[in-house]
PDB file of N, CA and C in Angstrom:
ATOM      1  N   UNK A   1       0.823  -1.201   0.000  1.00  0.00           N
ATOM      2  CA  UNK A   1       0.000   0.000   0.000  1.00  0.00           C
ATOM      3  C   UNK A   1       0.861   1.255   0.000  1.00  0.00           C
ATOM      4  N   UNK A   2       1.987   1.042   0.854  1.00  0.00           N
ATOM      5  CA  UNK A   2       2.510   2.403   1.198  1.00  0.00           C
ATOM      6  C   UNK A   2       3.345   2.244  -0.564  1.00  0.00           C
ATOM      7  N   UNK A   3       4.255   1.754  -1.042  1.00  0.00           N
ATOM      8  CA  UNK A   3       4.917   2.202  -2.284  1.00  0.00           C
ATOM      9  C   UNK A   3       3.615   2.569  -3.432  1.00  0.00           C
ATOM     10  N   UNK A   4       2.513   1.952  -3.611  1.00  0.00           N
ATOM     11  CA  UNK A   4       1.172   3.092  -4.442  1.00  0.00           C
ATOM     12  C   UNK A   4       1.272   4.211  -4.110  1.00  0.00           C
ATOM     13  N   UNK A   5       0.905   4.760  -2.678  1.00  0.00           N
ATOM     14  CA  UNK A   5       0.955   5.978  -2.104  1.00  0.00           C
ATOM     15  C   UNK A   5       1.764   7.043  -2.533  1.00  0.00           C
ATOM     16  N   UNK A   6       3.300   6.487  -2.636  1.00  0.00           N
ATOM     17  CA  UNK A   6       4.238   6.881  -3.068  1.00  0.00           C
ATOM     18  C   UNK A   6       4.344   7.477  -4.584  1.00  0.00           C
ATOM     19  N   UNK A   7       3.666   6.046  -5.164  1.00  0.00           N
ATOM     20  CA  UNK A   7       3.626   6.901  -6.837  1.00  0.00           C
ATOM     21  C   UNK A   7       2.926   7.452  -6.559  1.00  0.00           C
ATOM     22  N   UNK A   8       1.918   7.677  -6.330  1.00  0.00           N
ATOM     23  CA  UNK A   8       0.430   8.680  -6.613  1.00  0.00           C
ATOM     24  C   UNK A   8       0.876  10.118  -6.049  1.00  0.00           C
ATOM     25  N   UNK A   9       1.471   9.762  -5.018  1.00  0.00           N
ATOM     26  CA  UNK A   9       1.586  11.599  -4.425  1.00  0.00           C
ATOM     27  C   UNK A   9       3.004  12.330  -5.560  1.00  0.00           C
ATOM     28  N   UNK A  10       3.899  11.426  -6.159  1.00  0.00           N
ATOM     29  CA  UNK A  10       5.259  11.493  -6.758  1.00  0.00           C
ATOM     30  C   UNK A  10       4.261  12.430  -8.196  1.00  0.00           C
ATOM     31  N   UNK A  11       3.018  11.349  -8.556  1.00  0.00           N
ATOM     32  CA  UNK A  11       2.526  11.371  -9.538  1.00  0.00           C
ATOM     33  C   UNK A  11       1.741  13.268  -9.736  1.00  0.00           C
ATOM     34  N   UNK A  12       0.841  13.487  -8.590  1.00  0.00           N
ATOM     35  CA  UNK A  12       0.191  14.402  -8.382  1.00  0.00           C
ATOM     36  C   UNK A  12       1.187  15.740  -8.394  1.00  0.00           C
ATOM     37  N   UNK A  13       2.320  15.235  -7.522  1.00  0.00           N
ATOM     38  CA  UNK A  13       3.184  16.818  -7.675  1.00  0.00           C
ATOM     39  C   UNK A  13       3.927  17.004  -8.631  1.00  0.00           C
ATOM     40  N   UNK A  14       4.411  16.048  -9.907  1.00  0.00           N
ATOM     41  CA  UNK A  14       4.484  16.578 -10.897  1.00  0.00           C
ATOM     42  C   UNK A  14       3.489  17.102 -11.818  1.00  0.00           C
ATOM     43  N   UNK A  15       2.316  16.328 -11.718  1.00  0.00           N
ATOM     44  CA  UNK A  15       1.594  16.647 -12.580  1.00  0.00           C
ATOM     45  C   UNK A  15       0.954  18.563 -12.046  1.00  0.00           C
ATOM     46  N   UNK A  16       1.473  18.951 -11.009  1.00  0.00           N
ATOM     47  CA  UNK A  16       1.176  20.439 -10.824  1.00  0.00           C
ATOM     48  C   UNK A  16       1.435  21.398 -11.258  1.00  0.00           C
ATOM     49  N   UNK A  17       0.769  21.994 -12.290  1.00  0.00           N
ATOM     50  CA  UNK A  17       1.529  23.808 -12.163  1.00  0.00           C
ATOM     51  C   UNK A  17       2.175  24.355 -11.558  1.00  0.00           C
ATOM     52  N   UNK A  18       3.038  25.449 -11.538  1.00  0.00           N
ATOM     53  CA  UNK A  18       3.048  26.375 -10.654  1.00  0.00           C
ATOM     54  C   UNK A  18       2.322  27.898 -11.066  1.00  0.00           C
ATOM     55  N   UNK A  19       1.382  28.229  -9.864  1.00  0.00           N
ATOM     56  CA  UNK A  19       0.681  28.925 -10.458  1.00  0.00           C
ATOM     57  C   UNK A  19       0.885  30.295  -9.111  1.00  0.00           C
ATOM     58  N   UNK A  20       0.585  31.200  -9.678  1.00  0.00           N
ATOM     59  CA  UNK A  20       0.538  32.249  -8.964  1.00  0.00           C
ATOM     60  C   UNK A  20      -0.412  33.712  -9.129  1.00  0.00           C
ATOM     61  N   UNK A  21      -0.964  34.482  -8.394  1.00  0.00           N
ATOM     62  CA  UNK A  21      -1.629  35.942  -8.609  1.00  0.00           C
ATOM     63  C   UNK A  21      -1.336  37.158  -8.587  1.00  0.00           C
ATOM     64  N   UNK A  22      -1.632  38.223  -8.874  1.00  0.00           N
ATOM     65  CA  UNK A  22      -1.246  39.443  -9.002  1.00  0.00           C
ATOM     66  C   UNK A  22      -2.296  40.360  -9.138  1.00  0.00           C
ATOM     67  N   UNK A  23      -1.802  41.593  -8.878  1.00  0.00           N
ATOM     68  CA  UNK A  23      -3.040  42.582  -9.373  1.00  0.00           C
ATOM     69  C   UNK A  23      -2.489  42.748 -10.626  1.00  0.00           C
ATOM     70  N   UNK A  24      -3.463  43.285 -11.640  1.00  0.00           N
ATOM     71  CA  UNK A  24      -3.271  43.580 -12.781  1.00  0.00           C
ATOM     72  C   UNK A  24      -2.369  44.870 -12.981  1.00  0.00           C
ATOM     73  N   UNK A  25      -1.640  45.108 -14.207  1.00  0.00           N
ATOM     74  CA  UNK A  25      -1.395  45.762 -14.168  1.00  0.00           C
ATOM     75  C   UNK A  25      -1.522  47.280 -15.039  1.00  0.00           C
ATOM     76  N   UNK A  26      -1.916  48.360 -14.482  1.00  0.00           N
ATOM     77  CA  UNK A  26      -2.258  49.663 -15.255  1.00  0.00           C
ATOM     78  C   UNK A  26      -1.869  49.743 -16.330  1.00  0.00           C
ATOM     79  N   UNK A  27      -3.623  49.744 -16.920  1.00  0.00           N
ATOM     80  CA  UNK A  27      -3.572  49.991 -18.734  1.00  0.00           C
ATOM     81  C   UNK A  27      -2.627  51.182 -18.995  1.00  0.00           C
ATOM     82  N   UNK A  28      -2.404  50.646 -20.258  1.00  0.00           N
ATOM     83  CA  UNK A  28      -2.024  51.939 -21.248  1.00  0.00           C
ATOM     84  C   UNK A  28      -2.741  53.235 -21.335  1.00  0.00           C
ATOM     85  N   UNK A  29      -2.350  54.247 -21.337  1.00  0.00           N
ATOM     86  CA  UNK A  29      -3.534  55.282 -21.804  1.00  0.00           C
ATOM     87  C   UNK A  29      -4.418  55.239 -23.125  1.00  0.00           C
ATOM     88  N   UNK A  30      -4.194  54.527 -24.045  1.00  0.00           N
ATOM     89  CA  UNK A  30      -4.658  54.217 -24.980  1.00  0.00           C
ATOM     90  C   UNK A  30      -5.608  53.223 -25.218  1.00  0.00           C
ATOM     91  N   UNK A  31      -5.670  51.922 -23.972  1.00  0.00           N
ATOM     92  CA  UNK A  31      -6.146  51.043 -23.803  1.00  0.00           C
ATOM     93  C   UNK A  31      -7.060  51.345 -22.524  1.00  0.00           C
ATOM     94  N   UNK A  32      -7.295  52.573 -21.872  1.00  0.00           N
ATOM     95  CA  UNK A  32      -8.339  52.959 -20.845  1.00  0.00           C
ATOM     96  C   UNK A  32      -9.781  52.565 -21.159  1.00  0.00           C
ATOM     97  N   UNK A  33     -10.307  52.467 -22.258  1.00  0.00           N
ATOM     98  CA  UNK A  33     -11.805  52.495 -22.782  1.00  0.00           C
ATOM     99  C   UNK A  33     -12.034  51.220 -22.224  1.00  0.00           C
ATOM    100  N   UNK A  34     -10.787  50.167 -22.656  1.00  0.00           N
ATOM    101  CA  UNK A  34     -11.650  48.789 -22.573  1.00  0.00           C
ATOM    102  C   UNK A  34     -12.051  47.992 -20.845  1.00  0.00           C
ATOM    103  N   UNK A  35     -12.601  47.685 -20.651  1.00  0.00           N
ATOM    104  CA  UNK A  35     -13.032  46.826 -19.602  1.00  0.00           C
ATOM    105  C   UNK A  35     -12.482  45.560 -19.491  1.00  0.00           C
ATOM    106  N   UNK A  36     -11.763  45.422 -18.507  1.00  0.00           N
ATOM    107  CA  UNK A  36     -11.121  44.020 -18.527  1.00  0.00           C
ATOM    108  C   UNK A  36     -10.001  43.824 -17.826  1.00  0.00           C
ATOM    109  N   UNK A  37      -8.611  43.704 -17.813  1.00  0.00           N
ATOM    110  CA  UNK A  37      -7.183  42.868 -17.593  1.00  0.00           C
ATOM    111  C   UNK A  37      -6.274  43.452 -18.677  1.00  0.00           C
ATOM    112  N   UNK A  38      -5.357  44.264 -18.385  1.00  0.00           N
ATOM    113  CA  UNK A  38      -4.447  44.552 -19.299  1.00  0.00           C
ATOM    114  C   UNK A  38      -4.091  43.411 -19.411  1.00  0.00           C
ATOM    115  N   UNK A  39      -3.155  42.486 -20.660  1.00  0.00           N
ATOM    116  CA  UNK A  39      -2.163  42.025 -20.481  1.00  0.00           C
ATOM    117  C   UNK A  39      -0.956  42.113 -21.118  1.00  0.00           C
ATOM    118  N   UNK A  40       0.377  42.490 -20.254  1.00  0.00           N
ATOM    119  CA  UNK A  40       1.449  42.705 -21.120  1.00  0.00           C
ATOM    120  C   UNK A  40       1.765  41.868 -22.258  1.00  0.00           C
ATOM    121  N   UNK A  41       1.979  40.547 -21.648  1.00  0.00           N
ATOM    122  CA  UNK A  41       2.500  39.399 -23.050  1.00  0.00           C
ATOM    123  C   UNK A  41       1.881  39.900 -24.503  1.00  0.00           C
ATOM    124  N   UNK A  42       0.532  40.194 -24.435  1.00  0.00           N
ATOM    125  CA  UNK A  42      -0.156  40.716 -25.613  1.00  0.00           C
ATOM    126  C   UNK A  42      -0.472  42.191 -25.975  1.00  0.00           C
ATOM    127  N   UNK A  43      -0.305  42.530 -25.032  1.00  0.00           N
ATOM    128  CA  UNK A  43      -0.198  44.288 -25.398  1.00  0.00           C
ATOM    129  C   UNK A  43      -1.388  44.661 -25.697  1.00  0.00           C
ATOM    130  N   UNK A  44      -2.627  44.110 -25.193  1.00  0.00           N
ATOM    131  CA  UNK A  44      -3.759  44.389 -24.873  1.00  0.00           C
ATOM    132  C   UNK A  44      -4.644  44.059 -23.644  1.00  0.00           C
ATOM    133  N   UNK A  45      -5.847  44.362 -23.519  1.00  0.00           N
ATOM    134  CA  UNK A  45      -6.990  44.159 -22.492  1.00  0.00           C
ATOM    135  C   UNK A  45      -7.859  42.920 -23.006  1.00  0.00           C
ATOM    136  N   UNK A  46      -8.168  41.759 -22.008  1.00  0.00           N
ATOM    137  CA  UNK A  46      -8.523  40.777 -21.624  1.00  0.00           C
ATOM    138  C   UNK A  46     -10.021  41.028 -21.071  1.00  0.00           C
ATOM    139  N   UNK A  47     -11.208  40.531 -21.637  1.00  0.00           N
ATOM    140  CA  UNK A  47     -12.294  40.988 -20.393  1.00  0.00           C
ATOM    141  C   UNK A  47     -12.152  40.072 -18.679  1.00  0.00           C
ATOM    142  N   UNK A  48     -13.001  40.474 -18.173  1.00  0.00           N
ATOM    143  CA  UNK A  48     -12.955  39.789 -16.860  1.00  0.00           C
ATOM    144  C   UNK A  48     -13.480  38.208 -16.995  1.00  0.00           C
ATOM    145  N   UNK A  49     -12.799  37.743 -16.127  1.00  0.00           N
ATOM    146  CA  UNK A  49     -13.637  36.180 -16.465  1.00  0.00           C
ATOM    147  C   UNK A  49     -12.796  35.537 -17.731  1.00  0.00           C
ATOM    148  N   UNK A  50     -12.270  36.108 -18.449  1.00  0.00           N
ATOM    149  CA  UNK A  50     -11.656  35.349 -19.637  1.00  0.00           C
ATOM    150  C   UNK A  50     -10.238  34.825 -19.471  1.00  0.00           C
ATOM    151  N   UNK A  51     -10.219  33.947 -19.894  1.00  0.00           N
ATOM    152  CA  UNK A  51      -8.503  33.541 -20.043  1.00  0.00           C
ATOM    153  C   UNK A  51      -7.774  33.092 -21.383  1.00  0.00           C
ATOM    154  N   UNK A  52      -6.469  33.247 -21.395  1.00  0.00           N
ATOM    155  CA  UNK A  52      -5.505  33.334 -22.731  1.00  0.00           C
ATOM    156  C   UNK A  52      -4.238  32.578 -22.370  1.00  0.00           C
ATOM    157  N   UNK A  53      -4.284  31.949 -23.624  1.00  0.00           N
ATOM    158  CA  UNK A  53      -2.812  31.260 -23.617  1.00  0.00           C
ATOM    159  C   UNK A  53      -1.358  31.945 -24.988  1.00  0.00           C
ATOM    160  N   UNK A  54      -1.068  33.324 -24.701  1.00  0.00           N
ATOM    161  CA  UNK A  54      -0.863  33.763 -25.579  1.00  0.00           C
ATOM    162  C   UNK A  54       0.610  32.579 -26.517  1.00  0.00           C
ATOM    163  N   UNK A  55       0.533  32.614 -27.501  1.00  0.00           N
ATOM    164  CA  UNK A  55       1.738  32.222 -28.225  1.00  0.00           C
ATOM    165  C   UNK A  55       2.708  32.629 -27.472  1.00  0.00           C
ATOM    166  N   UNK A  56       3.810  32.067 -27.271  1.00  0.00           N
ATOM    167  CA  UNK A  56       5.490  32.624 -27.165  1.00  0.00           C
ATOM    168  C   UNK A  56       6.105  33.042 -25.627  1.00  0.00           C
ATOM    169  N   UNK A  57       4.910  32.444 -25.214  1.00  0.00           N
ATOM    170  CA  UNK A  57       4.678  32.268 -23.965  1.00  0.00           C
ATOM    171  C   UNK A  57       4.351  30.804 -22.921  1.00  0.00           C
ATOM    172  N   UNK A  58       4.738  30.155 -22.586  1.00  0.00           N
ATOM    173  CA  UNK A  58       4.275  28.886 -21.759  1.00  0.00           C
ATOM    174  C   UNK A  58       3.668  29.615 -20.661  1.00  0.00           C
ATOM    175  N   UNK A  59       2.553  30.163 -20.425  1.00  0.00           N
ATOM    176  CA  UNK A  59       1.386  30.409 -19.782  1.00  0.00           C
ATOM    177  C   UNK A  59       0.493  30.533 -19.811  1.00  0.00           C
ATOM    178  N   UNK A  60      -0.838  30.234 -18.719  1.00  0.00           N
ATOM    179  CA  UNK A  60      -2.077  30.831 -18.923  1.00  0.00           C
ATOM    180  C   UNK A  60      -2.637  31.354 -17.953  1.00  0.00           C
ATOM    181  N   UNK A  61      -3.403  33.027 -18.568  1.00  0.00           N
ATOM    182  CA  UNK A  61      -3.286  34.025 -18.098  1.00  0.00           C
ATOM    183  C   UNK A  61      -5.254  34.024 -17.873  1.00  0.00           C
ATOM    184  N   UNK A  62      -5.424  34.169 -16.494  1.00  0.00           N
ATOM    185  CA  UNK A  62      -7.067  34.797 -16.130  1.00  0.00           C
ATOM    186  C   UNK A  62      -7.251  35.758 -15.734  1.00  0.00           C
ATOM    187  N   UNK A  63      -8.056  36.823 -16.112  1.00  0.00           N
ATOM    188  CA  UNK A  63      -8.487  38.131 -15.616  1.00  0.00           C
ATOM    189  C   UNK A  63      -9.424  37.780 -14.793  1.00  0.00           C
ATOM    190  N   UNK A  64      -9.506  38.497 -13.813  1.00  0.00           N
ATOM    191  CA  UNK A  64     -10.543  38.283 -12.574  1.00  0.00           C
ATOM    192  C   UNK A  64     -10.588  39.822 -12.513  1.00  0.00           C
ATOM    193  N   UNK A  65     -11.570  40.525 -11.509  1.00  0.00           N
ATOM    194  CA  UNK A  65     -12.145  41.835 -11.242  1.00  0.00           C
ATOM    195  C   UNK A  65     -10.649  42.459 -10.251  1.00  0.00           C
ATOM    196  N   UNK A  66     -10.081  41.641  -9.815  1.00  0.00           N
ATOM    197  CA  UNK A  66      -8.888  42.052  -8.643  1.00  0.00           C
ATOM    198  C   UNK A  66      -7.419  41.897  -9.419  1.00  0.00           C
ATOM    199  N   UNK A  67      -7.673  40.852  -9.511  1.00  0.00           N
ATOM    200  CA  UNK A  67      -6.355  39.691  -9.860  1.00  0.00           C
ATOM    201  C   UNK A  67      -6.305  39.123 -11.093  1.00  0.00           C
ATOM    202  N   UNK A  68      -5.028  38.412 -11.174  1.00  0.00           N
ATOM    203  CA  UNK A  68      -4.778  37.969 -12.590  1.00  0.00           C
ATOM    204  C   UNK A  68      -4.049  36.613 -12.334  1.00  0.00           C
ATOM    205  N   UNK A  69      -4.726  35.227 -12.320  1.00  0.00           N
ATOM    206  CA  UNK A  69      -4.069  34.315 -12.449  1.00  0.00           C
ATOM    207  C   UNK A  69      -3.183  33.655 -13.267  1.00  0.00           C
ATOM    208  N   UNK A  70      -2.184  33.267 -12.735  1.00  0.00           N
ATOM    209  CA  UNK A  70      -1.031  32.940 -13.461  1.00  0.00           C
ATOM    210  C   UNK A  70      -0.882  31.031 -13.611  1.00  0.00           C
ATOM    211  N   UNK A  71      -0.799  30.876 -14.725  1.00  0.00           N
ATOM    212  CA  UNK A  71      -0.152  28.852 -14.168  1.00  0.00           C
ATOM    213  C   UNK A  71       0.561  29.200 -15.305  1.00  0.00           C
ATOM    214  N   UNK A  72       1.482  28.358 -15.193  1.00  0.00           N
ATOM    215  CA  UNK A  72       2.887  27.737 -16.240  1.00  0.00           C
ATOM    216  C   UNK A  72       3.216  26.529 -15.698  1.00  0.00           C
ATOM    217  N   UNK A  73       4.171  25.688 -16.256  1.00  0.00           N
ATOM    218  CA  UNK A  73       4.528  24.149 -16.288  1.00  0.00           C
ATOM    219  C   UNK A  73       4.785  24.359 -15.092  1.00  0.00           C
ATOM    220  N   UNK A  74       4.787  22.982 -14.182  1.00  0.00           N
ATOM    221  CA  UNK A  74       5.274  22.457 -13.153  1.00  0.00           C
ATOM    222  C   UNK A  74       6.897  21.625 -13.570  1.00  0.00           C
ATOM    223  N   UNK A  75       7.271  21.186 -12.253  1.00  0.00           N
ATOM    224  CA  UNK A  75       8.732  20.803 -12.590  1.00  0.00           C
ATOM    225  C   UNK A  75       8.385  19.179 -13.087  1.00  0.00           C
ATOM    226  N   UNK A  76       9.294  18.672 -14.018  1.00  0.00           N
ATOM    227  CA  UNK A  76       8.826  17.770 -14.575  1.00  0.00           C
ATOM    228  C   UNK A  76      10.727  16.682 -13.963  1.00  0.00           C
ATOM    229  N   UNK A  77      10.439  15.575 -13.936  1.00  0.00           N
ATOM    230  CA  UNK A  77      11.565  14.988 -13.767  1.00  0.00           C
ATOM    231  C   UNK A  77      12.022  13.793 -14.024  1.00  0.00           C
ATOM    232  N   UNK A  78      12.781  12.719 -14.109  1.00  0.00           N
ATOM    233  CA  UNK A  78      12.650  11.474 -14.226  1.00  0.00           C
ATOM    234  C   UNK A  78      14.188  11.158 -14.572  1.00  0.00           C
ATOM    235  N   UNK A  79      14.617   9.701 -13.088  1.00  0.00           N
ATOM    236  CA  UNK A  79      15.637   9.032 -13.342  1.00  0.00           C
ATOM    237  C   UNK A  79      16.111   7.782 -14.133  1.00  0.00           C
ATOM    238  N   UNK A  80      14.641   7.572 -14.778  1.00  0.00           N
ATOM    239  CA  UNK A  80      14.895   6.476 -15.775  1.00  0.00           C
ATOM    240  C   UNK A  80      16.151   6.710 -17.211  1.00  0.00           C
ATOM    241  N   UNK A  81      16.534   5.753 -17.424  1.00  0.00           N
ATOM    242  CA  UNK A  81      17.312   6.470 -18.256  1.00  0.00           C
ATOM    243  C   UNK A  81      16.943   6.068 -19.830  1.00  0.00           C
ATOM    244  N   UNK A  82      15.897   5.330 -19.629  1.00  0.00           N
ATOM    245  CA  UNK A  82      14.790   5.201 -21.327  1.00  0.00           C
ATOM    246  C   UNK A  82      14.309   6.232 -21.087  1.00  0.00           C
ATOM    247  N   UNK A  83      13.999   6.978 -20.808  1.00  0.00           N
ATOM    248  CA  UNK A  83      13.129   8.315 -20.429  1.00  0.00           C
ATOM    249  C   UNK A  83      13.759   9.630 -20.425  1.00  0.00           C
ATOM    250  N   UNK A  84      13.463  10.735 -21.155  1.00  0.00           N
ATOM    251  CA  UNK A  84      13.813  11.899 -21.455  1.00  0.00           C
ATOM    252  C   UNK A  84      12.921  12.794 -21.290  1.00  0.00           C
ATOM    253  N   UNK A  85      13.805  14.204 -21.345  1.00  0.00           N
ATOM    254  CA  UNK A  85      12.746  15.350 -20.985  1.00  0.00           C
ATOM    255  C   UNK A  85      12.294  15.971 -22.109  1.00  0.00           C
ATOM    256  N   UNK A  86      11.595  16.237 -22.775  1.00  0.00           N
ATOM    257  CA  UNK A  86      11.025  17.462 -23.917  1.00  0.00           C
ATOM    258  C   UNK A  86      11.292  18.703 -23.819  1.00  0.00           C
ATOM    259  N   UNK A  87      11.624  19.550 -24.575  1.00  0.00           N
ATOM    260  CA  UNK A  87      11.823  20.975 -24.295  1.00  0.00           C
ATOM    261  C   UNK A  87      10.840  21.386 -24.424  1.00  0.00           C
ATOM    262  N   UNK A  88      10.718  22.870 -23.463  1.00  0.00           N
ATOM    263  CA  UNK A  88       9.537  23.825 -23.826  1.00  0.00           C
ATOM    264  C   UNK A  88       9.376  23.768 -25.400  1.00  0.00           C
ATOM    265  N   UNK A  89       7.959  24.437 -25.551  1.00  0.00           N
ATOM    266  CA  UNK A  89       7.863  24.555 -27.055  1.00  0.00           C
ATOM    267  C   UNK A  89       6.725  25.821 -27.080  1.00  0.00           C
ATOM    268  N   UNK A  90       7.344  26.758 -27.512  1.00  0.00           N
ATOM    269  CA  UNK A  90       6.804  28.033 -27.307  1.00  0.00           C
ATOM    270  C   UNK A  90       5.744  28.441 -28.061  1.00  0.00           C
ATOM    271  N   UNK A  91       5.647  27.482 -29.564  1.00  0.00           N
ATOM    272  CA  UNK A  91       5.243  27.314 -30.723  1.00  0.00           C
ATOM    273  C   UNK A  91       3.686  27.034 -30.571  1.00  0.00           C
ATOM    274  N   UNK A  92       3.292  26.367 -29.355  1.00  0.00           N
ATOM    275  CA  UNK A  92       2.001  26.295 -28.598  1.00  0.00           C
ATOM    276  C   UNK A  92       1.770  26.634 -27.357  1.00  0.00           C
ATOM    277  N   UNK A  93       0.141  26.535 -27.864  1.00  0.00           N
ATOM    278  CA  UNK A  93      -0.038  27.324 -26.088  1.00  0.00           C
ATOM    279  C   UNK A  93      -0.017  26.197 -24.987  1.00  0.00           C
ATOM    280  N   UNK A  94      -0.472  27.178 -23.642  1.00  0.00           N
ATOM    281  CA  UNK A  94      -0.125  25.969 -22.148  1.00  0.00           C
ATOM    282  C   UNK A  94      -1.360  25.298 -22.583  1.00  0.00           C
ATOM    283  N   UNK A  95      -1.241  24.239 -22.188  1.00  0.00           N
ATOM    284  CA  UNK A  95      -0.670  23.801 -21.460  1.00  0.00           C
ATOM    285  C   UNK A  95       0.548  22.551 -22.324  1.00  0.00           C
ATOM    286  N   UNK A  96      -0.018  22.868 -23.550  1.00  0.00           N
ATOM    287  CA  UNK A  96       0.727  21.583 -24.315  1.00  0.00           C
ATOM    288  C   UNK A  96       2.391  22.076 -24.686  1.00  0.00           C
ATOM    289  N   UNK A  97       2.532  23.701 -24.207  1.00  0.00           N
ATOM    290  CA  UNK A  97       4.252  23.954 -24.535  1.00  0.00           C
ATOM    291  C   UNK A  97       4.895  23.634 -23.225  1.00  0.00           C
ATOM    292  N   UNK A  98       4.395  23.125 -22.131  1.00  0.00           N
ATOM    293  CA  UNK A  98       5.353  22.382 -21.054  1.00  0.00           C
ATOM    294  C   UNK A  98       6.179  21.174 -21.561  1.00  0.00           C
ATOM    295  N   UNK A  99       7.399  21.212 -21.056  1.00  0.00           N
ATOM    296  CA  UNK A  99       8.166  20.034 -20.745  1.00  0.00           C
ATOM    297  C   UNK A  99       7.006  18.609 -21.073  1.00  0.00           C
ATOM    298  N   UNK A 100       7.513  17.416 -21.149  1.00  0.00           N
ATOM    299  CA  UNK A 100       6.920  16.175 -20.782  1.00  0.00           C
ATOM    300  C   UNK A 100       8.234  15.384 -20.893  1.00  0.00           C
ATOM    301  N   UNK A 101       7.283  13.861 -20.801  1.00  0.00           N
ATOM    302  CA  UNK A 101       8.464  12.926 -20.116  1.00  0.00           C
ATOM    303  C   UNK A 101       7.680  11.947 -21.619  1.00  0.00           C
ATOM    304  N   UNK A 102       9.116  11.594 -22.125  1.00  0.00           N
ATOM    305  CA  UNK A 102       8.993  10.531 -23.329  1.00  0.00           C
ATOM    306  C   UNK A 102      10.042   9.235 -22.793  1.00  0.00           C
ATOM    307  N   UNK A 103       8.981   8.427 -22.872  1.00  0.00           N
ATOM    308  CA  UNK A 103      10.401   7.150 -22.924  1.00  0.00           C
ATOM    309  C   UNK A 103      10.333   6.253 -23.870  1.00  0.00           C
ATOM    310  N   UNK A 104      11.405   5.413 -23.899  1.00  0.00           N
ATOM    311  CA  UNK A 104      11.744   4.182 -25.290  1.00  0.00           C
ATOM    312  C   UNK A 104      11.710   2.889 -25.146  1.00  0.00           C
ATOM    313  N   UNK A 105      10.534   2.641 -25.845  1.00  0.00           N
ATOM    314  CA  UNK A 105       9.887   1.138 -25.226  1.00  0.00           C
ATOM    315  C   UNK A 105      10.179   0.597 -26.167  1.00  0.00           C
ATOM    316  N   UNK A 106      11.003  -0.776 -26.552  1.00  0.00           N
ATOM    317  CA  UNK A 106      11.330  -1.445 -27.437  1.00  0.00           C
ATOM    318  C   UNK A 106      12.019  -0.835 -28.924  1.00  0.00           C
ATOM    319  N   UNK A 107      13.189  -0.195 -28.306  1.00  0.00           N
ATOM    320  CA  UNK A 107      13.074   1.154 -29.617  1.00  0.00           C
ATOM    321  C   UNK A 107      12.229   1.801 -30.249  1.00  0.00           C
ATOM    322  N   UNK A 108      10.946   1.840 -29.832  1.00  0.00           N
ATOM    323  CA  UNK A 108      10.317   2.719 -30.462  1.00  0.00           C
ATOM    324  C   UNK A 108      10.054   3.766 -29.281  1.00  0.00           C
ATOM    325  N   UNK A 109      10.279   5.239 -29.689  1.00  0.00           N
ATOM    326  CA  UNK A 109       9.733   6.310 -28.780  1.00  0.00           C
ATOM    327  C   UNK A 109       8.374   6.477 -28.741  1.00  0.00           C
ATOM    328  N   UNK A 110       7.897   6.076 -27.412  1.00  0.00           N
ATOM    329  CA  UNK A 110       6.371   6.317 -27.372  1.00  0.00           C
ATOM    330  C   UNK A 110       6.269   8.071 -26.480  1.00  0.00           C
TER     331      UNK A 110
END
């Protein structure tokens, strides 16, 4: 029982974000009209309630009325040595430009 335990909690804290909040930060003067979440990465306003995974970025970004939630990849790891890490890939959005874990099962990379 106790080594399950073990994967599952091993399992759960990689599989975590790290995520964090903020207040938003003060529009542009140019961007005052709109209602919403500045956001820098995009160089525009977000409405409230909405969220974005901009390109070129491994994050995703929520406007709330206060705050602005943040998640990006969690730490990803592994001592197997069929098993490798993926690089970011900026080319898509979060959650699919995080890291992952590939390994090599019978020479073939699954």
């Amino acid at each position: 029982m106790v080594p399950k335990t073990i994967i599952f909690l091993m399992t759960v804290g990689l599989a975590c974000a790290a995520v964090w909040i903020g207040k938003p930060p003060k529009k542009p003067h140019n961007l005052e009209h709109k209602e919403g979440c500045y956001i820098r990465e995009i160089n525009d306003v977000i409405p409230y309630g909405e969220e974005i995974s901009p390109i070129g970025y491994c994050v995703r970004i929520v406007c709330g009325h206060d705050m602005i939630d943040y998640a990006s990849c969690g730490v990803v790891a592994t001592n197997d040595p069929a098993c490798h890490i993926t690089e970011i890939d900026l080319h898509r959005p979060y959650p699919d430009c995080c890291p992952d874990i590939k390994c090599d099962l019978d020479n073939n990379l699954v």
